[in-house]
Protein backbone atom coordinates (compact mmCIF):
# COMPACT_ATOMS: atom_id res chain seq x y z
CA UNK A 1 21.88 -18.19 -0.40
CA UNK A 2 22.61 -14.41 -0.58
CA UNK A 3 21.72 -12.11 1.72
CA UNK A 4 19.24 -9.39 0.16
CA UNK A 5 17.48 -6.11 1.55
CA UNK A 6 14.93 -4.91 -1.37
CA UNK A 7 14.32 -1.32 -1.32
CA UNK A 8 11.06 0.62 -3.30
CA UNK A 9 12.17 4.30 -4.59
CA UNK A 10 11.40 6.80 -7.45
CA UNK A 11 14.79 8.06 -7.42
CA UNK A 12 13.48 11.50 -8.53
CA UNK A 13 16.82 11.65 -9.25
CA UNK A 14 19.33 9.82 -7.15
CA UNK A 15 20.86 12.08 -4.62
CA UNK A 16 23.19 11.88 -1.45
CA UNK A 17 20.01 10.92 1.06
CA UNK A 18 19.69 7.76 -1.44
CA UNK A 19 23.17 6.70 -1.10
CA UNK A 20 22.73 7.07 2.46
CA UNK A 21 19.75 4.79 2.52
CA UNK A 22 20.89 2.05 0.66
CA UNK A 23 24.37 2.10 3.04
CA UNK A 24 22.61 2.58 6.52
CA UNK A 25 19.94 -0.37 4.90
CA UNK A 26 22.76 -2.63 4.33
CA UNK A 27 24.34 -1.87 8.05
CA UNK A 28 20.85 -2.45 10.02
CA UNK A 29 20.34 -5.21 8.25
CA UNK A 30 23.60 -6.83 7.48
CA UNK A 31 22.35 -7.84 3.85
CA UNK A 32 25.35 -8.41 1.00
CA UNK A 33 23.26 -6.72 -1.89
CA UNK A 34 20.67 -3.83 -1.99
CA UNK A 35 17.82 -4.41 -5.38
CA UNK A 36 15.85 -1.74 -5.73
CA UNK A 37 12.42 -1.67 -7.16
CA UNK A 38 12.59 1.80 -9.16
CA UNK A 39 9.52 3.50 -10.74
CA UNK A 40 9.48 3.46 -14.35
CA UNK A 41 9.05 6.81 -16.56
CA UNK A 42 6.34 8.49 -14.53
CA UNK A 43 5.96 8.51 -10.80
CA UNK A 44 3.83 8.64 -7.45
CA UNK A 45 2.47 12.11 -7.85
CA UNK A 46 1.52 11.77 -11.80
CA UNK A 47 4.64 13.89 -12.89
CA UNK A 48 6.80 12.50 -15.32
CA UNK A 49 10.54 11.42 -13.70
CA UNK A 50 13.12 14.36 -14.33
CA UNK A 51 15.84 11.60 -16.22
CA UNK A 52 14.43 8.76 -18.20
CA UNK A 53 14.63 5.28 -16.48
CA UNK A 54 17.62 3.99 -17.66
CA UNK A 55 19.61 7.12 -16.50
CA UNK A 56 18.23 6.86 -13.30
CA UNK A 57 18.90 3.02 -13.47
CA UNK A 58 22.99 3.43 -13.91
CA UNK A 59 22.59 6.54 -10.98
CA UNK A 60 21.39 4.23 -8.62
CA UNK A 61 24.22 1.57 -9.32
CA UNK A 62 26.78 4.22 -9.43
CA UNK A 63 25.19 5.31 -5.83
CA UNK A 64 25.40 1.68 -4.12
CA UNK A 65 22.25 -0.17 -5.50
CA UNK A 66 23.00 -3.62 -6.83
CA UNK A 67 19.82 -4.56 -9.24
CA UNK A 68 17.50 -2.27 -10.12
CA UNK A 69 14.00 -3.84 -11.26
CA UNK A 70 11.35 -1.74 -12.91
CA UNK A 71 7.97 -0.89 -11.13
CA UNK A 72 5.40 -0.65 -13.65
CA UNK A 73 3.95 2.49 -15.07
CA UNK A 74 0.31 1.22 -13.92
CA UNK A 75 1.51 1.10 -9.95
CA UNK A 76 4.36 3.86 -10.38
CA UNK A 77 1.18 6.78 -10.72
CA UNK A 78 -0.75 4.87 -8.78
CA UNK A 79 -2.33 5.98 -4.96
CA UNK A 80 0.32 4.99 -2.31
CA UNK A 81 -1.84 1.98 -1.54
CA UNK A 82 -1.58 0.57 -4.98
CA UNK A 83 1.72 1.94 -5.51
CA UNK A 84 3.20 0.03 -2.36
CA UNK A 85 1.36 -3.16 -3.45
CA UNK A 86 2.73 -3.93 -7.03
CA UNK A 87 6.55 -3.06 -5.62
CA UNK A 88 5.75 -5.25 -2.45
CA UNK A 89 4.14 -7.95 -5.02
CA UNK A 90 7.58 -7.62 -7.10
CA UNK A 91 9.52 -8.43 -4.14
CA UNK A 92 7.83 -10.91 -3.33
CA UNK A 93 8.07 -12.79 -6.49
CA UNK A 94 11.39 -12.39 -6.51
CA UNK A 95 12.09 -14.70 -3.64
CA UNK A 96 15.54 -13.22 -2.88
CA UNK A 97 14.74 -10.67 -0.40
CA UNK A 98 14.21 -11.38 3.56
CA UNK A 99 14.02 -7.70 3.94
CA UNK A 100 12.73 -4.09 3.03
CA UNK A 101 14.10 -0.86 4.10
CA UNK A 102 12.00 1.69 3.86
CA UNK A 103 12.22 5.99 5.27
CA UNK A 104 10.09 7.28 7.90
CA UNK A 105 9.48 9.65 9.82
CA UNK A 106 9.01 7.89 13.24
CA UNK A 107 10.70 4.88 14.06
CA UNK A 108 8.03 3.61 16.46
CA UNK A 109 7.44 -0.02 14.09
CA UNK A 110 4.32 -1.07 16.72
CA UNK A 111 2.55 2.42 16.05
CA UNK A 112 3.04 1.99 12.28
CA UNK A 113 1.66 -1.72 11.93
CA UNK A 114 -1.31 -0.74 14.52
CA UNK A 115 -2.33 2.18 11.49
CA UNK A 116 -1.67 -0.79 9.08
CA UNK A 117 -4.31 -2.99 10.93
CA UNK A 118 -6.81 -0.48 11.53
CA UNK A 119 -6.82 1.06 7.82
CA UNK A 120 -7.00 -2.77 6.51
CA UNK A 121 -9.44 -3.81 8.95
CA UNK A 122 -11.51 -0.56 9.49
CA UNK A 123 -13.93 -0.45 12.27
CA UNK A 124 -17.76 0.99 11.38
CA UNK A 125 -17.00 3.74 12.87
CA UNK A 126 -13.73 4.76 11.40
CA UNK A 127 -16.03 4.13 7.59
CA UNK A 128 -18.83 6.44 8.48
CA UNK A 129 -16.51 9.25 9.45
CA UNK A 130 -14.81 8.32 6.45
CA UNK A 131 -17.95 8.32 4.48
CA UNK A 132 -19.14 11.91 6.23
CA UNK A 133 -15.88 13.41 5.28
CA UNK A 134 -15.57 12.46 1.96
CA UNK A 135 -18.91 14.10 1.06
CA UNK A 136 -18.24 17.16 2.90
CA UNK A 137 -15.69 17.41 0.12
CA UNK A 138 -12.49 16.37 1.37
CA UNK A 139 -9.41 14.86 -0.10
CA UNK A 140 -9.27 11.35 0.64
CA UNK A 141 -5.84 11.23 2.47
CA UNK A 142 -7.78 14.40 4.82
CA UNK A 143 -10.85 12.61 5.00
CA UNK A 144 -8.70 9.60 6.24
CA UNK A 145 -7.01 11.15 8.85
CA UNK A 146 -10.36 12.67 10.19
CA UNK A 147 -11.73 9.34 10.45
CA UNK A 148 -8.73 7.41 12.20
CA UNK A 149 -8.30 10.25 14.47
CA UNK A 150 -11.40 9.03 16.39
CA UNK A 151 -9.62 5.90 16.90
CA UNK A 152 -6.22 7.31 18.06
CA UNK A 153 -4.44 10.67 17.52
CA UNK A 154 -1.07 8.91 17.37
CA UNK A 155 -2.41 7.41 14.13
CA UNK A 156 -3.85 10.25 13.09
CA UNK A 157 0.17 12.35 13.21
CA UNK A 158 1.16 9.07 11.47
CA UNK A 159 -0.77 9.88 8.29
CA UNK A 160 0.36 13.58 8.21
CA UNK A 161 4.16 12.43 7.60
CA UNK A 162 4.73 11.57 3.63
CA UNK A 163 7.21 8.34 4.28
CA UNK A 164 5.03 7.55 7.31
CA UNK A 165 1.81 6.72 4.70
CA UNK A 166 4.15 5.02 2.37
CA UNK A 167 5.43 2.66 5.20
CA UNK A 168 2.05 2.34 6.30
CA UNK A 169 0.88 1.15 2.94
CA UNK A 170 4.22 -1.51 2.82
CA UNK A 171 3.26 -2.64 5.86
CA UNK A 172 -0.58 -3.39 4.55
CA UNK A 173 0.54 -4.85 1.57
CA UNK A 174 3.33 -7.06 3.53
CA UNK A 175 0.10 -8.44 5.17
CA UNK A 176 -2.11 -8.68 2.31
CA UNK A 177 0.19 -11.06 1.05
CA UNK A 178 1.01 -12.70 4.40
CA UNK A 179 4.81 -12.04 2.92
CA UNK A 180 7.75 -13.52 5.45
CA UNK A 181 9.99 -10.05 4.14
CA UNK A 182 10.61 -8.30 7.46
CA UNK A 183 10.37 -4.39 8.08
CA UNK A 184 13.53 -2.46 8.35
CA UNK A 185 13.11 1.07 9.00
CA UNK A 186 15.40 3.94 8.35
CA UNK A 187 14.67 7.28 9.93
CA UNK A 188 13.92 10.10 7.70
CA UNK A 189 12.82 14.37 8.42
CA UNK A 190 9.83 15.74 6.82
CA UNK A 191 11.89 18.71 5.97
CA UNK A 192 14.15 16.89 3.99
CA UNK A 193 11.45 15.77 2.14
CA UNK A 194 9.42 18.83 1.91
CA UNK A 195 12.15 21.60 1.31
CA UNK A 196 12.64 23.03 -2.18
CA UNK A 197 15.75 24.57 -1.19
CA UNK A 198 19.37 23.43 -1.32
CA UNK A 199 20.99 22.97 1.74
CA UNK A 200 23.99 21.33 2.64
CA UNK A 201 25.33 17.17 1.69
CA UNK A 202 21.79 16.24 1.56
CA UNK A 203 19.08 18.28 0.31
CA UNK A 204 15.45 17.11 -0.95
CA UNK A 205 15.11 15.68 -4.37
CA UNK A 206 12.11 18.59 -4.42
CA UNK A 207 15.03 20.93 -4.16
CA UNK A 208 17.58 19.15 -6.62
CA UNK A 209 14.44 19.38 -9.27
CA UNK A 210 13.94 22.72 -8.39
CA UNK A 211 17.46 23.88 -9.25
CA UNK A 212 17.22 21.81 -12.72
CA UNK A 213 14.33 23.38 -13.88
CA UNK A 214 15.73 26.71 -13.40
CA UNK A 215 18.79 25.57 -15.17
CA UNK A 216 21.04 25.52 -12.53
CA UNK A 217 22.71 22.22 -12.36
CA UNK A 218 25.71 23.66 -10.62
CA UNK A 219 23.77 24.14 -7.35
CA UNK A 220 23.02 20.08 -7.06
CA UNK A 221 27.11 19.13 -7.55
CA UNK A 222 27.54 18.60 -3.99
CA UNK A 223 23.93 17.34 -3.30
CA UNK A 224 24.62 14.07 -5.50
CA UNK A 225 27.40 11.37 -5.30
CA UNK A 226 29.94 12.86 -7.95
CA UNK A 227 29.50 9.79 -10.46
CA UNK A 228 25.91 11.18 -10.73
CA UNK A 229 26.46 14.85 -11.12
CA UNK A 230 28.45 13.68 -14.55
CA UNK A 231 25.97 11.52 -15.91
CA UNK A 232 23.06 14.12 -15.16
CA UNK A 233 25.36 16.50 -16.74
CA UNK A 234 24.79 14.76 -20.14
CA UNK A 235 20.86 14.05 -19.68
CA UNK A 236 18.17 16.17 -20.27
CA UNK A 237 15.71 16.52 -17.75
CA UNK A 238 11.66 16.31 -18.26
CA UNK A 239 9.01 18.38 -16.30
CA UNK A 240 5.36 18.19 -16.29
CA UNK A 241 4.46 21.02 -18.71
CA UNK A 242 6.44 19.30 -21.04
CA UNK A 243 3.70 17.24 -21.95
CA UNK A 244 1.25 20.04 -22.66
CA UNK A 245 1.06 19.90 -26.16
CA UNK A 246 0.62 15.74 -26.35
CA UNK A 247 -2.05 16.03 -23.80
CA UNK A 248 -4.15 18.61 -25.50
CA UNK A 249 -3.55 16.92 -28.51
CA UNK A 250 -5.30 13.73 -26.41
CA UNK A 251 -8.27 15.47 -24.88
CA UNK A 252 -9.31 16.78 -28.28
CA UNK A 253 -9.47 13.48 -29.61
CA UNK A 254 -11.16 12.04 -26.50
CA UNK A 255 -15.20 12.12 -25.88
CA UNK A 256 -15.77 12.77 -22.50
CA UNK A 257 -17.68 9.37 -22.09
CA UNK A 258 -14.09 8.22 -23.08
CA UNK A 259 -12.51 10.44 -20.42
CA UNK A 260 -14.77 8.71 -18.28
CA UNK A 261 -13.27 5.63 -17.62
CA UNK A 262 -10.14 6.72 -17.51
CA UNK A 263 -8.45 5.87 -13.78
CA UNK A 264 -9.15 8.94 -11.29
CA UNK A 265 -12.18 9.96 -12.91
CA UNK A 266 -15.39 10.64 -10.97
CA UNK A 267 -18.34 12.83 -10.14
CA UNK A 268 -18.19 14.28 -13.59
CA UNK A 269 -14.44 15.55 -13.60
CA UNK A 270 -13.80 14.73 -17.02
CA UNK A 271 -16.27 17.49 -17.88
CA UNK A 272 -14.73 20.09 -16.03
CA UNK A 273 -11.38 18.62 -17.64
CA UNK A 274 -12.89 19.18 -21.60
CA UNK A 275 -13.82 22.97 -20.35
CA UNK A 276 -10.55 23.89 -18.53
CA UNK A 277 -7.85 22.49 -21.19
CA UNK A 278 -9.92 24.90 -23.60
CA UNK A 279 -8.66 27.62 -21.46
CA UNK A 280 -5.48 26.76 -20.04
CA UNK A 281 -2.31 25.35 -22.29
CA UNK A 282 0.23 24.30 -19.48
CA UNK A 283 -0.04 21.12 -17.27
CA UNK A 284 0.39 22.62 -14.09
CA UNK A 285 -2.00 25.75 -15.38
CA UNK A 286 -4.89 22.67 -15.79
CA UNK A 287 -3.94 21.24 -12.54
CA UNK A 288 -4.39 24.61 -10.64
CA UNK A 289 -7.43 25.14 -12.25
CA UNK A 290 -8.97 22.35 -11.42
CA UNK A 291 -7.87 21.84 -7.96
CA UNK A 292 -10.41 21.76 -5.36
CA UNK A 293 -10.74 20.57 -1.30
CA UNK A 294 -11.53 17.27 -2.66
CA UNK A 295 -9.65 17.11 -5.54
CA UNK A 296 -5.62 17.24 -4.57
CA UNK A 297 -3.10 18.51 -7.20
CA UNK A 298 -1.29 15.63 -7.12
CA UNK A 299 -4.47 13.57 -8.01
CA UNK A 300 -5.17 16.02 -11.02
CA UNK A 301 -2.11 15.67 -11.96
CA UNK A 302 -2.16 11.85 -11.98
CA UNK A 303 -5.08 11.45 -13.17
CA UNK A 304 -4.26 14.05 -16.41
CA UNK A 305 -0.92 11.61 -16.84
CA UNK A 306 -3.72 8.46 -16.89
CA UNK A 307 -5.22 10.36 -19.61
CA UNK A 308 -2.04 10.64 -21.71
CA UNK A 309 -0.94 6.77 -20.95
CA UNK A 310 -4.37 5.49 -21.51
CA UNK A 311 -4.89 3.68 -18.29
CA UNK A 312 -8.28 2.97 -17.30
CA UNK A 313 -10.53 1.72 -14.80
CA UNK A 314 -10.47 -1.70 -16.25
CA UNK A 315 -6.90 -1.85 -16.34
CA UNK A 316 -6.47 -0.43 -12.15
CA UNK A 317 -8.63 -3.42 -11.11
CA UNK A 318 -7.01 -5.90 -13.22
CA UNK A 319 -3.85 -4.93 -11.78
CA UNK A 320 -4.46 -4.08 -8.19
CA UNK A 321 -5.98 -7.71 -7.82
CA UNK A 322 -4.00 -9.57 -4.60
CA UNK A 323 -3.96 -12.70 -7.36
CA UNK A 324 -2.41 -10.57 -10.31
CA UNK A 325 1.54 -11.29 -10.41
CA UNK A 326 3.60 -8.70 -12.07
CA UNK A 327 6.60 -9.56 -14.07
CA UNK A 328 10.06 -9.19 -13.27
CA UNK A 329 12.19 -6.76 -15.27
CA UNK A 330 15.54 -6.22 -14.47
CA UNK A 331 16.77 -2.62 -15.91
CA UNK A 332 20.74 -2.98 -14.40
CA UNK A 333 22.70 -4.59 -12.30
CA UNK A 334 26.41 -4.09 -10.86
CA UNK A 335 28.88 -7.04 -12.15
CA UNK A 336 29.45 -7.82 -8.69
CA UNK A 337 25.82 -8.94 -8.00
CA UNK A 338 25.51 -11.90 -10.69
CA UNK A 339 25.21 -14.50 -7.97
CA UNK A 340 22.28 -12.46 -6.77
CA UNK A 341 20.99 -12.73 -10.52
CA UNK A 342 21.75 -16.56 -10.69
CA UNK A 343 19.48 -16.50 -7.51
CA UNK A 344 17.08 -14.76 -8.69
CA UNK A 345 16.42 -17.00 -12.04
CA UNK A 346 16.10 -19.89 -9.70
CA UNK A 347 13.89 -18.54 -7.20
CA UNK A 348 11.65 -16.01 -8.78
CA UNK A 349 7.81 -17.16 -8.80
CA UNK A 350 7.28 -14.45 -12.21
CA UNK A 351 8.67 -14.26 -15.75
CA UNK A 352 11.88 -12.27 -15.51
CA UNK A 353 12.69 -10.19 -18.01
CA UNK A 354 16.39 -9.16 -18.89
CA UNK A 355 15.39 -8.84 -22.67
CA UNK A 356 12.13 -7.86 -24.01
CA UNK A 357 12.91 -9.28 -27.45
CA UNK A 358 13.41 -12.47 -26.16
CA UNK A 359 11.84 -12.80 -22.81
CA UNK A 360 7.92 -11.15 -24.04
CA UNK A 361 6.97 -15.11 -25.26
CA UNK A 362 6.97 -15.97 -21.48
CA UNK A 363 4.47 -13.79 -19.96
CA UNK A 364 0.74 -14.24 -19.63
CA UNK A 365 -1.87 -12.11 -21.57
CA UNK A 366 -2.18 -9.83 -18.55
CA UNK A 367 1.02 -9.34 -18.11
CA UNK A 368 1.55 -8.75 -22.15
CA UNK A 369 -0.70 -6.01 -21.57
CA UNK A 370 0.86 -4.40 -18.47
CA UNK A 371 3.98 -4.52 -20.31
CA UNK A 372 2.07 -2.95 -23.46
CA UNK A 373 1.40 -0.22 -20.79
CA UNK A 374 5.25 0.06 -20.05
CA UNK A 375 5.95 0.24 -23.43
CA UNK A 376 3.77 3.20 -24.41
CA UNK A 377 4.63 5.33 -21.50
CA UNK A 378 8.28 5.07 -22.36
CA UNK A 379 7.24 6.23 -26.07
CA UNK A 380 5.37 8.77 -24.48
CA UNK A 381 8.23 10.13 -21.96
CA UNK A 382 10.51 10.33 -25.18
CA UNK A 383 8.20 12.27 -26.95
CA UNK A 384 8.77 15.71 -26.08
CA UNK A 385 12.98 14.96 -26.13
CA UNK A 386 12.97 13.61 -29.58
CA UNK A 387 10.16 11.45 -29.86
CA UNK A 388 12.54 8.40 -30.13
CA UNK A 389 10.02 4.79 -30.11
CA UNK A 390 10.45 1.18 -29.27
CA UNK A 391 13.43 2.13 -26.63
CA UNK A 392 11.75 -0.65 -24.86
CA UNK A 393 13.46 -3.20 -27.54
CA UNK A 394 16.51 -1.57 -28.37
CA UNK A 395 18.15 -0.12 -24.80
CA UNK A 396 20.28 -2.70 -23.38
CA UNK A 397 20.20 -3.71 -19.86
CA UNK A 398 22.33 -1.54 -17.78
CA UNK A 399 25.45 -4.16 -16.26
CA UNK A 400 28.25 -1.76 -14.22
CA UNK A 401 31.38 -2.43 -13.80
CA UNK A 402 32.79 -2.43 -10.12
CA UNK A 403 35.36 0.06 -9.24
């Protein structure tokens, strides 16, 4: 049997703080290989990844990673909660992992699985403050804090920490699914996180993006393992407001009972959607618009990305069901890890897919359509490059040499 730890990143792109990850995962836990279950073309936050999957794919291999397996697009713009479950329900069904790494920002594993209990379990009282919160109009992750603050502050500074709710959310999920994988945690700063400047070895992928949307890719060369400062050379990186012209296109075509049912729409927001992309062209000009106390950015901006992908309602409860298992797609692998492969088709509880053209036959009808899903947001990310189709089918799988 090999020894696995299975990581869950965006890789928004690769960077030196990766690198470190996957090495200081494989010293705490003494695993052979590192798999890494990689959002697909869009991400946590609703933007679209700055390098297309498959780039991102070969980054992490060239940065340490062994396999990288794709997290579908339907739990990749999901909420953290959903997100963490369809990458923990992935690693699951692989059956090769006995651990997860994961970044936080406190390394205090009792305090995190206490939050994890409490916010799966909630006591009445931590719902009704919950409850009162919400319709005094705020966010969800503020209303949440409010309400488990009653409980215990030290769960309260837990939840204002980015990796901290992530970990949280592993942790849940890890129960959910009563899942042997053990907890490995590697110690993380907010301001690495948070900064949108470049600073030293390791700077924030915030701050990496930053620089390539002003155009200066010569300010990330020491910021990324040199392998990857080559292949990002030759790609061309995506942003948000690249998308402005397919999603107006969209919203013009949509009725608003349509926009509706869309996931992330409530209390009428697809209204106030219809009026503001009549007055606003860019993205992020829509998003600001229609921010509000209750309504985050990040949520308008997901929930304008569900618009474009077409995922609804329907398709967030079919997917986020505890009895719903995901496929297995492997996007790359390093030569080196093929035993871990062999493992893998031996042990894996899901349909793996290494080829779509040839591996599609074996999945069910729901996962058909969550790969249907896959398949049009990849269509979609290529759109504003070149508005190449079907890459789905025709890239290969991604198998790197070893040094």
């Amino acid at each position: 049997m090999q020894n696995a730890v299975a990581i869950v990143a965006e890789y928004n792109p690769f960077h030196n703080g990766h690198k470190f990850h996957i090495e200081a995962a494989k010293k705490e836990t003494g695993a052979d290989f590192v798999f890494v279950v990689m959002s697909s073309s869009f991400i946590q936050r609703g933007d679209c990844a700055v390098y297309d999957k498959w780039v991102r794919t070969k980054a992490a291999l060239l940065g340490g990673a062994d396999i990288v397996i794709e997290l579908p697009v339907i739990y990749s713009t999901s909420s953290a909660e959903n997100f963490a479950r369809g990458a923990i329900r992935i690693i699951e069904s692989t059956g090769i992992a006995d651990k997860i790494a994961f970044g936080v920002e406190t390394d205090n594993l009792d305090l995190l699985k206490a939050t994890a209990s409490i916010l799966s379990s909630p006591p009445a009282e931590f719902t009704d403050t919950l409850k009162k919160a919400l319709d005094k109009g705020l966010s969800f992750p503020s209303a949440r804090a409010e309400a488990i603050s009653l409980i215990n502050n030290n769960y309260a500074d837990i939840l204002n920490s980015p990796n901290n709710i992530l970990a949280v959310e592993y942790l849940k999920a890890l129960e959910l699914f009563n899942s042997g994988v053990q907890p490995c945690l590697i110690h993380r700063t907010s301001s690495e996180y948070n900064s949108e400047e470049i600073s030293g070895d390791i700077s924030s992928a915030t701050a990496i993006r930053k620089a390539l949307k002003e155009n200066r890719i010569e300010l990330v060369k020491h910021t990324v393992p040199s392998e990857c400062f080559d292949l990002y050379s030759h790609a061309s990186p995506l942003f948000a407001d690249d998308f402005s012209d397919a999603l107006g296109y969209v919203l013009r075509t949509m009725s608003s009972e349509e926009i509706s049912n869309i996931s992330g729409i409530s209390e009428g927001l697809e209204n106030r959607i219809l009026k503001t992309v009549g007055e606003y062209y860019e993205i992020s000009d829509i998003c600001s618009a229609l921010k509000t106390k209750r309504y985050t950015y990040t949520r308008i901006m997901r929930t304008l990305f569900h618009i474009l992908l077409g995922i609804t309602k329907e398709h967030e409860v079919m997917f986020s069901s505890e009895k719903f298992e995901p496929y297995i797609r492997v996007l790359g692998f390093r030569k080196s890890a093929e035993p871990l492969i062999k493992e893998l088709s031996h042990k894996a509880s899901a349909p793996i897919i290494m080829n779509i053209n040839k591996d599609e036959r074996k999945l069910s009808e729901k996962q058909r359509i969550l790969l249907d899903l896959e398949k049009k947001a990849t269509d979609l990310y290529f759109f504003p490059h070149n508005g190449k189709r079907s890459l789905d089918y025709t890239m290969p799988i991604i198998i790197e040499k070893d040094k």
